[in-house]
C-alpha atoms as a PDB file:
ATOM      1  CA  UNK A   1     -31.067  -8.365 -17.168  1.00  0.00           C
ATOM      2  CA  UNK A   2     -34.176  -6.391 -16.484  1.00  0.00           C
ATOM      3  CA  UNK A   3     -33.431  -6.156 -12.782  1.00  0.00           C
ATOM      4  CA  UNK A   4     -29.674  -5.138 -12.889  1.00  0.00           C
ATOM      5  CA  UNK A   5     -28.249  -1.770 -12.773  1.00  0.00           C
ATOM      6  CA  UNK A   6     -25.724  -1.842 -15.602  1.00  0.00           C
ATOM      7  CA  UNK A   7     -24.013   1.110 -13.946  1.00  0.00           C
ATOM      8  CA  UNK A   8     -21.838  -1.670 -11.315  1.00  0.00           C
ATOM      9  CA  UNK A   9     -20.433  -2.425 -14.819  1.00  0.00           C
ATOM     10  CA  UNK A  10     -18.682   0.507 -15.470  1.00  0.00           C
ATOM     11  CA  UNK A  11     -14.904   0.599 -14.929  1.00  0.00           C
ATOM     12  CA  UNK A  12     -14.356   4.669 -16.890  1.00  0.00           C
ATOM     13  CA  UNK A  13     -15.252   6.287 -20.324  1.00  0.00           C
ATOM     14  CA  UNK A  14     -11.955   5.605 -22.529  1.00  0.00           C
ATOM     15  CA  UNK A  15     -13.162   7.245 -25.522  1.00  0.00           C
ATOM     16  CA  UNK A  16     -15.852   8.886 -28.042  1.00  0.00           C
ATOM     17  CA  UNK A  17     -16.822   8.310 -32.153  1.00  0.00           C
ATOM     18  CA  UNK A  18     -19.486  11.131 -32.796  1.00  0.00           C
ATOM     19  CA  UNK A  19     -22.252  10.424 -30.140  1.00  0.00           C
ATOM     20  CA  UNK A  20     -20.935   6.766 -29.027  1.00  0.00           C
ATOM     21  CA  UNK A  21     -19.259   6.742 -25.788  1.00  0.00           C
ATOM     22  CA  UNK A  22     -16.602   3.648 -25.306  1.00  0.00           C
ATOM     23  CA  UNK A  23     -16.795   1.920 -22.135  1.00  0.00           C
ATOM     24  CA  UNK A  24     -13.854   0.158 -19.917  1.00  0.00           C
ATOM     25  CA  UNK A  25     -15.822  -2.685 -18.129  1.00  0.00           C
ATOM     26  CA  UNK A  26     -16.060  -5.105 -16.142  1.00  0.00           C
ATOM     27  CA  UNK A  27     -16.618  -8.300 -17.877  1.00  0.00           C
ATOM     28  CA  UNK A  28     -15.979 -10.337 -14.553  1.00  0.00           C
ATOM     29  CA  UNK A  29     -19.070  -8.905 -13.190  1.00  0.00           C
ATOM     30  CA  UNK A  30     -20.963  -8.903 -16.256  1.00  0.00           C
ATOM     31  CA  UNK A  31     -20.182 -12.947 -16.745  1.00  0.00           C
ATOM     32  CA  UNK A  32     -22.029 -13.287 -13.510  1.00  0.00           C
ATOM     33  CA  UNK A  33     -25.285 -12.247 -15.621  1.00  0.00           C
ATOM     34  CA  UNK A  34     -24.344 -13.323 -19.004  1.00  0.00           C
ATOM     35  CA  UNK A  35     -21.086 -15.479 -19.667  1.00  0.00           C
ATOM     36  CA  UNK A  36     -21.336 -14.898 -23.207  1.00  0.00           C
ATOM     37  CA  UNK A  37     -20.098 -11.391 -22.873  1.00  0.00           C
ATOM     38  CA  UNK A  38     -16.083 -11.793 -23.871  1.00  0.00           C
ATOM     39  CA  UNK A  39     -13.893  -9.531 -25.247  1.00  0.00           C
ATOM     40  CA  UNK A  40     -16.319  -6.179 -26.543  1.00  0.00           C
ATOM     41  CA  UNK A  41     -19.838  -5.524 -27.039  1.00  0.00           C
ATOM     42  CA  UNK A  42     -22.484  -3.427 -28.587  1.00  0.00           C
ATOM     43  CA  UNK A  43     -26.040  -2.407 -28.319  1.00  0.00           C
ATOM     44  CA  UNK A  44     -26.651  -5.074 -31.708  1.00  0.00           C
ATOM     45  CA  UNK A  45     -24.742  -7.747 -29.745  1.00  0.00           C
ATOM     46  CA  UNK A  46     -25.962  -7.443 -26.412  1.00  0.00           C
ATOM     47  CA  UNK A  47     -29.507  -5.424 -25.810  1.00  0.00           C
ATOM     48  CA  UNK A  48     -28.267  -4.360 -22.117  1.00  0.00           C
ATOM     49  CA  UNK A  49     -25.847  -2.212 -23.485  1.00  0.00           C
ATOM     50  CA  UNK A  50     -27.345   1.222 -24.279  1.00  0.00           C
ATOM     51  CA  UNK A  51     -27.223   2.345 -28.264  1.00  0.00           C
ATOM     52  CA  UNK A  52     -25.054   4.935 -28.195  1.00  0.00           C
ATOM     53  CA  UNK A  53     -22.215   2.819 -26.279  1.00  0.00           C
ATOM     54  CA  UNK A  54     -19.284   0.422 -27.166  1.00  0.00           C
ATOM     55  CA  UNK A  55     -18.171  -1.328 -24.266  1.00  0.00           C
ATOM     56  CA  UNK A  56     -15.030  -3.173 -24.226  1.00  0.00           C
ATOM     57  CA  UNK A  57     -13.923  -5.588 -21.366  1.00  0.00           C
ATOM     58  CA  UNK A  58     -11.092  -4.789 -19.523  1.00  0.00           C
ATOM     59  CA  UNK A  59      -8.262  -7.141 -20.087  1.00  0.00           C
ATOM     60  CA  UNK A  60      -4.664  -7.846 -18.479  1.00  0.00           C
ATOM     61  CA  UNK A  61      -3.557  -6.970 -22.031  1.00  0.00           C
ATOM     62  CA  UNK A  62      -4.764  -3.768 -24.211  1.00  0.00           C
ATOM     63  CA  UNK A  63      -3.114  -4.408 -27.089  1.00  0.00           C
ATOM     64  CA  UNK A  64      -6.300  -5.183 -28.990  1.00  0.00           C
ATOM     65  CA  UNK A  65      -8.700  -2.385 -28.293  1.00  0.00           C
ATOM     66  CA  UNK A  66      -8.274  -0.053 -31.528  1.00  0.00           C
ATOM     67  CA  UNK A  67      -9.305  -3.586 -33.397  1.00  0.00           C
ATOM     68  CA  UNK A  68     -12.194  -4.161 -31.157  1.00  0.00           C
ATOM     69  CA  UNK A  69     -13.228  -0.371 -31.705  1.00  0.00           C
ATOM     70  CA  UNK A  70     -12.737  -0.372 -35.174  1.00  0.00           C
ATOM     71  CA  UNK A  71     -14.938  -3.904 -35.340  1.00  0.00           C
ATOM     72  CA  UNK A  72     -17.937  -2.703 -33.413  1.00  0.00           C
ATOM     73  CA  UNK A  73     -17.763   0.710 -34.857  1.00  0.00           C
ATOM     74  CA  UNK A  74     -18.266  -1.421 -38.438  1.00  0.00           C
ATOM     75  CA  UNK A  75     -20.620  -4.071 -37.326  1.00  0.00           C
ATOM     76  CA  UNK A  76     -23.085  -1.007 -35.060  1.00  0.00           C
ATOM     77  CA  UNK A  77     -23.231   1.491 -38.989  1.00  0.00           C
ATOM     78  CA  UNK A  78     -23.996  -1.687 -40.231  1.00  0.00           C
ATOM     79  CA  UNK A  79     -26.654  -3.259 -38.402  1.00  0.00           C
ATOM     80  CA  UNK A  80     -28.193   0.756 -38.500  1.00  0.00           C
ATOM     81  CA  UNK A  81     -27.716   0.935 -42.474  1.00  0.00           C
ATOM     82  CA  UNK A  82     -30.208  -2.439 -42.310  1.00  0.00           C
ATOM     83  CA  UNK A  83     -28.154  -4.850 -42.529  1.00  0.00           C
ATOM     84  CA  UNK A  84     -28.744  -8.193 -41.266  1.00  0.00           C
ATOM     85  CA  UNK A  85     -26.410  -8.817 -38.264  1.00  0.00           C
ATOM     86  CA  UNK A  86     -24.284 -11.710 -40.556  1.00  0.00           C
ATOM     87  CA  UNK A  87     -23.923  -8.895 -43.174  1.00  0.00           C
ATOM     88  CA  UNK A  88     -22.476  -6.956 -40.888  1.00  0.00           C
ATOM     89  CA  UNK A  89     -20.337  -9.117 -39.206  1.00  0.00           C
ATOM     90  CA  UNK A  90     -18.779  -9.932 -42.246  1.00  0.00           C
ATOM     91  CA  UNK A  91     -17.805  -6.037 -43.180  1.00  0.00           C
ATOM     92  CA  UNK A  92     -16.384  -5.856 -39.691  1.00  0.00           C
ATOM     93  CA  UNK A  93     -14.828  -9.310 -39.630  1.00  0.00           C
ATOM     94  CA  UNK A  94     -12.817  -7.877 -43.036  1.00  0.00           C
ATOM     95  CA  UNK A  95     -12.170  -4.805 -41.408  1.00  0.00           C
ATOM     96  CA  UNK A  96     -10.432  -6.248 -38.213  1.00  0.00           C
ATOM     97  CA  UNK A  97      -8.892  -8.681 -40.046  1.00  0.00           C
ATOM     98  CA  UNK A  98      -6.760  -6.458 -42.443  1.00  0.00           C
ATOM     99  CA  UNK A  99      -5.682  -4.608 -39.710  1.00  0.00           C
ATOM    100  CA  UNK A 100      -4.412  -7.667 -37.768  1.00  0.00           C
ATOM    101  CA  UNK A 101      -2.082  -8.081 -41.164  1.00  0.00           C
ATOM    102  CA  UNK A 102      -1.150  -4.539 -41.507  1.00  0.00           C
ATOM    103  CA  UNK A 103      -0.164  -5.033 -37.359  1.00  0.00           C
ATOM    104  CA  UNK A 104       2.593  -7.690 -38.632  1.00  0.00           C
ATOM    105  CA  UNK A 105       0.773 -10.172 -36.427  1.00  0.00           C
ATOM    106  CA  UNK A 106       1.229 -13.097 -39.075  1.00  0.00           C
ATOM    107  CA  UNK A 107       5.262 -12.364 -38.933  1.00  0.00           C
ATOM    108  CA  UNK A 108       5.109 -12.970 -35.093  1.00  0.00           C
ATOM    109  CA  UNK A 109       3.695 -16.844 -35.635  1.00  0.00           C
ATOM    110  CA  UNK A 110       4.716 -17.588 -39.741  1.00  0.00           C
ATOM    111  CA  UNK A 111       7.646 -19.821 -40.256  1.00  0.00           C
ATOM    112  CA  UNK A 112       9.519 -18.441 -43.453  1.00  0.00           C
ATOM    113  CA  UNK A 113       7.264 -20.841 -45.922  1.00  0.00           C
ATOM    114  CA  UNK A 114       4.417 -19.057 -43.953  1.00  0.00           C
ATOM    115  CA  UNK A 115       3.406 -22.194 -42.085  1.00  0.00           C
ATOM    116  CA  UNK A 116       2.517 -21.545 -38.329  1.00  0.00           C
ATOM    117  CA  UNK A 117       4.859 -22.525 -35.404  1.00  0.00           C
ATOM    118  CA  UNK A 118       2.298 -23.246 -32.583  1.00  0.00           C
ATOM    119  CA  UNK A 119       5.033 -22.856 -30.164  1.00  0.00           C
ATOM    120  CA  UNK A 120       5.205 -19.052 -30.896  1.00  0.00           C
ATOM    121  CA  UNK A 121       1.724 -18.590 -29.195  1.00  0.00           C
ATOM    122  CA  UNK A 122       2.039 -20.322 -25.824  1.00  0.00           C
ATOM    123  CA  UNK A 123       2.948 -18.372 -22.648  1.00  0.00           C
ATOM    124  CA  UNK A 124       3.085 -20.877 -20.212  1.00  0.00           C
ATOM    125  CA  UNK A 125       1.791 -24.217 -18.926  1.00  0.00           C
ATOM    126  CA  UNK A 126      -0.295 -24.086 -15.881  1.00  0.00           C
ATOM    127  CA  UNK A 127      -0.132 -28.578 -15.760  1.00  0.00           C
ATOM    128  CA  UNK A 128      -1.845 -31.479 -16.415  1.00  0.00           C
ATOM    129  CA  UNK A 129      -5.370 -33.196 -16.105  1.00  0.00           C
ATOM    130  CA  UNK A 130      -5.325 -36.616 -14.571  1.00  0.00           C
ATOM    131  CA  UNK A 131      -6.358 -37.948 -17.984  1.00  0.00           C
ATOM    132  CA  UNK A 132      -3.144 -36.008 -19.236  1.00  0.00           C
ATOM    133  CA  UNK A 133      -4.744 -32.745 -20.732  1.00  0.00           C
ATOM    134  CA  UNK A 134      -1.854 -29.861 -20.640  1.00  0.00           C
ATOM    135  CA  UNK A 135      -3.481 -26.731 -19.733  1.00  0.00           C
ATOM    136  CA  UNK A 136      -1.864 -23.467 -21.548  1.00  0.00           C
ATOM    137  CA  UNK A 137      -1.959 -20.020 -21.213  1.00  0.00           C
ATOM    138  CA  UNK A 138      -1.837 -18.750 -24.796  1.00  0.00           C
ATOM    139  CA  UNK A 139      -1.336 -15.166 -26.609  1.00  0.00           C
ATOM    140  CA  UNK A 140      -4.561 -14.736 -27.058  1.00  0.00           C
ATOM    141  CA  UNK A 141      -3.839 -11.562 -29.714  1.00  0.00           C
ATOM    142  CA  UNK A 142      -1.968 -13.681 -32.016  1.00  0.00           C
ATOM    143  CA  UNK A 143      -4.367 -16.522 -31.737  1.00  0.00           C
ATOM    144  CA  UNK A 144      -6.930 -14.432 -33.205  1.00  0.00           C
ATOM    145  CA  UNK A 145      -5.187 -12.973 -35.660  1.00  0.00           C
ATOM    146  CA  UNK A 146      -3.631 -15.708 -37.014  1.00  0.00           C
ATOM    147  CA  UNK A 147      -6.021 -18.613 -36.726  1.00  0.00           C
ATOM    148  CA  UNK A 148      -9.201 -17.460 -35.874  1.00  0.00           C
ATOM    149  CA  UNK A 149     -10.358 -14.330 -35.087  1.00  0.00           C
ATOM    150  CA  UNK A 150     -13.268 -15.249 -33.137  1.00  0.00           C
ATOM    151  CA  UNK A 151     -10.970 -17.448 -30.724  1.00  0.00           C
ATOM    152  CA  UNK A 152     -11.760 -16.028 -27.061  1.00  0.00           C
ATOM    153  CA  UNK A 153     -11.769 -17.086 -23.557  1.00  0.00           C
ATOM    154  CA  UNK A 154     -10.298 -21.109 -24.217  1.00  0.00           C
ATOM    155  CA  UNK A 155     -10.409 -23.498 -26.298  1.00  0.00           C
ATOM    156  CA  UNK A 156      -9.376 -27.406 -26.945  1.00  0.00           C
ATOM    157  CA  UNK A 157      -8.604 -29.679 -29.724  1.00  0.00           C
ATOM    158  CA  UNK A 158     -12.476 -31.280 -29.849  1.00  0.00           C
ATOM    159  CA  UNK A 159     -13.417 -27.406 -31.179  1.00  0.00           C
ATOM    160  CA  UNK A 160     -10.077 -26.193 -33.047  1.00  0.00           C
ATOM    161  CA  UNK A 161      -8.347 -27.868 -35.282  1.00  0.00           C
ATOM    162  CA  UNK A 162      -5.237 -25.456 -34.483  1.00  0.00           C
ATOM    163  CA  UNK A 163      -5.329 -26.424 -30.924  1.00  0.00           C
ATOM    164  CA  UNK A 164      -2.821 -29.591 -30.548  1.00  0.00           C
ATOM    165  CA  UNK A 165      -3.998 -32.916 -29.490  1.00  0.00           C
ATOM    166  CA  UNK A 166      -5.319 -33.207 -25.316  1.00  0.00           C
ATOM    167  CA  UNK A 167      -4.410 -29.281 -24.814  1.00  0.00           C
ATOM    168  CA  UNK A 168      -7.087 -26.838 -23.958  1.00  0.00           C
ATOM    169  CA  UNK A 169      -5.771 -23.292 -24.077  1.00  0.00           C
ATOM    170  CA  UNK A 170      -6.769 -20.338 -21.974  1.00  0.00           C
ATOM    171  CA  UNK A 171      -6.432 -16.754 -23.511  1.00  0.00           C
ATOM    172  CA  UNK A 172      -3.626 -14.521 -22.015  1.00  0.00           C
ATOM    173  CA  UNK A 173      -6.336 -11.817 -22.163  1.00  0.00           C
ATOM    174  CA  UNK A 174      -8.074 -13.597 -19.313  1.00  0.00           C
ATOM    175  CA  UNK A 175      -7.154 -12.002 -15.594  1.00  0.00           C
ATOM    176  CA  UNK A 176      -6.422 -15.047 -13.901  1.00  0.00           C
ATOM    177  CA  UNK A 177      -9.051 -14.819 -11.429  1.00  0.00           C
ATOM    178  CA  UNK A 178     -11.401 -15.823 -13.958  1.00  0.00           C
ATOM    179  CA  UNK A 179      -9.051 -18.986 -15.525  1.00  0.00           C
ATOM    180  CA  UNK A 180     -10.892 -21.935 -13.070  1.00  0.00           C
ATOM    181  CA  UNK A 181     -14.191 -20.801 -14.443  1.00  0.00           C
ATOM    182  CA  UNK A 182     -13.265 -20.734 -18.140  1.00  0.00           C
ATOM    183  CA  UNK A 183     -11.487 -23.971 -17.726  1.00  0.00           C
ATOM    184  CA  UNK A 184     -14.274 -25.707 -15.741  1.00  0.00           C
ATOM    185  CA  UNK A 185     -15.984 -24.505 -19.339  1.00  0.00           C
ATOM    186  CA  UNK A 186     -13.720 -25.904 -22.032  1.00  0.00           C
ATOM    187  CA  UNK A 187     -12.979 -29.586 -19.906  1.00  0.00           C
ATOM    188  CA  UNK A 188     -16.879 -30.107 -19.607  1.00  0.00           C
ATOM    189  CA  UNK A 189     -17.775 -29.205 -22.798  1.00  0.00           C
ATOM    190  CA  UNK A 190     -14.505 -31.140 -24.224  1.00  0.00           C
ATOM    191  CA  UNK A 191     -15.606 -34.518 -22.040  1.00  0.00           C
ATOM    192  CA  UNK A 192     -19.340 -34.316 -23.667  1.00  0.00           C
ATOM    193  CA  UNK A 193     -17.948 -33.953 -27.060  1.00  0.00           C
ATOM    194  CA  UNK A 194     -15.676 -36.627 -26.506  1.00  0.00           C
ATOM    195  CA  UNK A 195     -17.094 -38.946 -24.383  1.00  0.00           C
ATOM    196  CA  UNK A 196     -21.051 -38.648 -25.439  1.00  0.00           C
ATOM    197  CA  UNK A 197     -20.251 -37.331 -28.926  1.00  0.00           C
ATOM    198  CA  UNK A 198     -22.468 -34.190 -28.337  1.00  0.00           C
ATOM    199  CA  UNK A 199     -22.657 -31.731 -31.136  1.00  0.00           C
ATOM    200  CA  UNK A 200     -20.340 -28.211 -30.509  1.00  0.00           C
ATOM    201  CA  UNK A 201     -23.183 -26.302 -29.842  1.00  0.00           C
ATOM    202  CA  UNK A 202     -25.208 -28.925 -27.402  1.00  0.00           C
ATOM    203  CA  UNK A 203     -21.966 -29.502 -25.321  1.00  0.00           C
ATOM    204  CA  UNK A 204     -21.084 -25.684 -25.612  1.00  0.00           C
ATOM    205  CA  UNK A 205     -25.150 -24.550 -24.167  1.00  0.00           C
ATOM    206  CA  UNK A 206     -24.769 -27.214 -21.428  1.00  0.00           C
ATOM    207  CA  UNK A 207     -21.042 -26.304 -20.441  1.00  0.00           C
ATOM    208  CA  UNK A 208     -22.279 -21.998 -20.361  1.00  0.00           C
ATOM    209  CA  UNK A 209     -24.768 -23.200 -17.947  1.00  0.00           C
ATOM    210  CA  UNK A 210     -22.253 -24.923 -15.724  1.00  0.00           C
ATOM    211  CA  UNK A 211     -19.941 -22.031 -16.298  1.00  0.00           C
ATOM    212  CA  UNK A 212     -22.907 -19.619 -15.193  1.00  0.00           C
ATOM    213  CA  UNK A 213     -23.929 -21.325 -11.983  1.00  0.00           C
ATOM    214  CA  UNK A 214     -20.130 -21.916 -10.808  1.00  0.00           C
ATOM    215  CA  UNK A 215     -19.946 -17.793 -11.301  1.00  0.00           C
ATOM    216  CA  UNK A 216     -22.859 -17.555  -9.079  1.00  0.00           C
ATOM    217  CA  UNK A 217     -21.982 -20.338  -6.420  1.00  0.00           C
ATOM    218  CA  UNK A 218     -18.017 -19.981  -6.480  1.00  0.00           C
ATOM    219  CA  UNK A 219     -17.907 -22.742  -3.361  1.00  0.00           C
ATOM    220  CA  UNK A 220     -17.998 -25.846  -5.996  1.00  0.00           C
ATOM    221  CA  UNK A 221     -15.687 -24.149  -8.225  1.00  0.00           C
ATOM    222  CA  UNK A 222     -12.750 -26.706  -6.943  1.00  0.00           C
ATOM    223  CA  UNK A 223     -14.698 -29.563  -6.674  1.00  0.00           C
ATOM    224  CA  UNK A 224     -15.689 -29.440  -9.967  1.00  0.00           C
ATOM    225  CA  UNK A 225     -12.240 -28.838 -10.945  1.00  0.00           C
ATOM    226  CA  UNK A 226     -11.511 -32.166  -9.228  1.00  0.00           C
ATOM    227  CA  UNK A 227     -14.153 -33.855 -10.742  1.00  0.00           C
ATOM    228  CA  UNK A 228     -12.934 -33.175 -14.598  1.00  0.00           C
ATOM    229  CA  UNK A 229      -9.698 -34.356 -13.322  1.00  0.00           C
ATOM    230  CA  UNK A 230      -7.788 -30.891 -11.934  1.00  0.00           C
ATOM    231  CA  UNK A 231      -6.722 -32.973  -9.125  1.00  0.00           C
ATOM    232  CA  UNK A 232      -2.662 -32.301  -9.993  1.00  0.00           C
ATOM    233  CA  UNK A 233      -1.326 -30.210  -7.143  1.00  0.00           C
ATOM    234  CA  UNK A 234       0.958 -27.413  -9.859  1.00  0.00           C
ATOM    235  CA  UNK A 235      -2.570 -27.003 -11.831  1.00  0.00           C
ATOM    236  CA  UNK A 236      -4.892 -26.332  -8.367  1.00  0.00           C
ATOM    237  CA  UNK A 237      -2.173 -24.181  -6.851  1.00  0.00           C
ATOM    238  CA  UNK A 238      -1.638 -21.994 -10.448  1.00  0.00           C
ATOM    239  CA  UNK A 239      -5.092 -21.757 -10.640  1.00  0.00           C
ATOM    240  CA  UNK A 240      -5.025 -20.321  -7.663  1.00  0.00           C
ATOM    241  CA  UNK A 241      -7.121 -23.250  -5.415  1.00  0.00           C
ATOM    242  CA  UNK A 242      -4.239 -25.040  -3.527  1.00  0.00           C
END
């Protein structure tokens, strides 16, 4: 990241705490350097971003950005108080958390015995793998706040235990642009914990590289599609590669 100018980043300033400035960005652009940038970020998360700025990715949603605010501002006093970056996590995970409850979130996906209805979080069904994997688009807020908060991106049954059998789920947050790329991620990484029984974080490393080079060399995007079995015309065409 030595050699990048963060500034192509910026989208516009969308708020201060004190002496932090919070960012709109870019994550698109910022994926092309580091796919492990998602949803927000902080100087204690990511050493590109200057110390005295919160940068939060720009979504087609913005429903979530006072508990992304609220979650870095915790996390950055934190890590500057000397705590280890776990400690802090955990204050801020606590903090975001109780305001997902206090936001009613639970009442949106809770039967009345307070079981969840997984139907309640899907948006829409973008089709099928040839092996029969249904692709979803899924509210990404209430997946987060109801199962697990550090749900972003996608996700498939092989990693969440939430996530129905053969269904990989893509986060409503995403612009769609950017769905081929994070499902070329989730149906790699799914078919090497599945089919070589590679550990979460093996298949996940290998699956980030792939995801990296695809962002870099667009051109094989659809072929690699095809080869993890996107070959069904209503998938390719709502992923926008028809």
């Amino acid at each position: 990241m030595a050699d990048i100018d963060i500034k192509e980043f910026y989208i516009r300033k969308v708020g201060t705490l004190g002496k932090i400035s919070i960012w709109l960005v870019d994550g698109t652009k910022i994926r092309t350097f580091n796919n492990e940038f998602t949803n927000f970020g902080h100087h204690y998360t990511f050493s590109f971003i200057p110390e005295y700025e919160f940068w939060v990715e720009k979504e087609s949603k913005y429903d979530e950005r006072n508990f992304f605010i609220d979650h870095m501002l915790a996390e950055w006093q934190g890590c500057r108080k000397g705590l280890t970056f776990d400690q802090a996590l955990e204050v801020a995970n606590k903090k975001e958390k109780a305001e997902r409850l206090k936001a009613g979130d639970l009442s949106k996906v809770m039967d009345k015995e307070g079981h969840p209805e997984i139907q309640n979080v899907y948006v829409k069904q973008l089709g099928k793998t040839a092996d029969d994997i249904f692709v979803w688009v899924v509210k990404g807020r209430l997946v987060r706040s109801v199962f697990y908060m550090d749900y972003v991106q996608g996700g498939h049954d092989y990693v969440y235990k939430f996530v129905p059998h053969n269904e990989v789920w893509l986060d409503d947050d995403l612009l769609p642009e950017e769905w081929p790329y994070v499902l070329t991620h989730e149906l790699h990484e799914r078919k090497l914990m599945k089919e070589k029984s590679w550990a979460y974080n093996k298949a996940h490393a290998s699956a980030s590289q792939l995801e990296w080079r695809l962002r870099n060399g667009p051109k094989r995007l659809k072929s690699v599609l095809k080869k993890l079995g996107c070959t069904d015309s209503e998938l390719l065409t709502n992923l926008g590669l028809k």
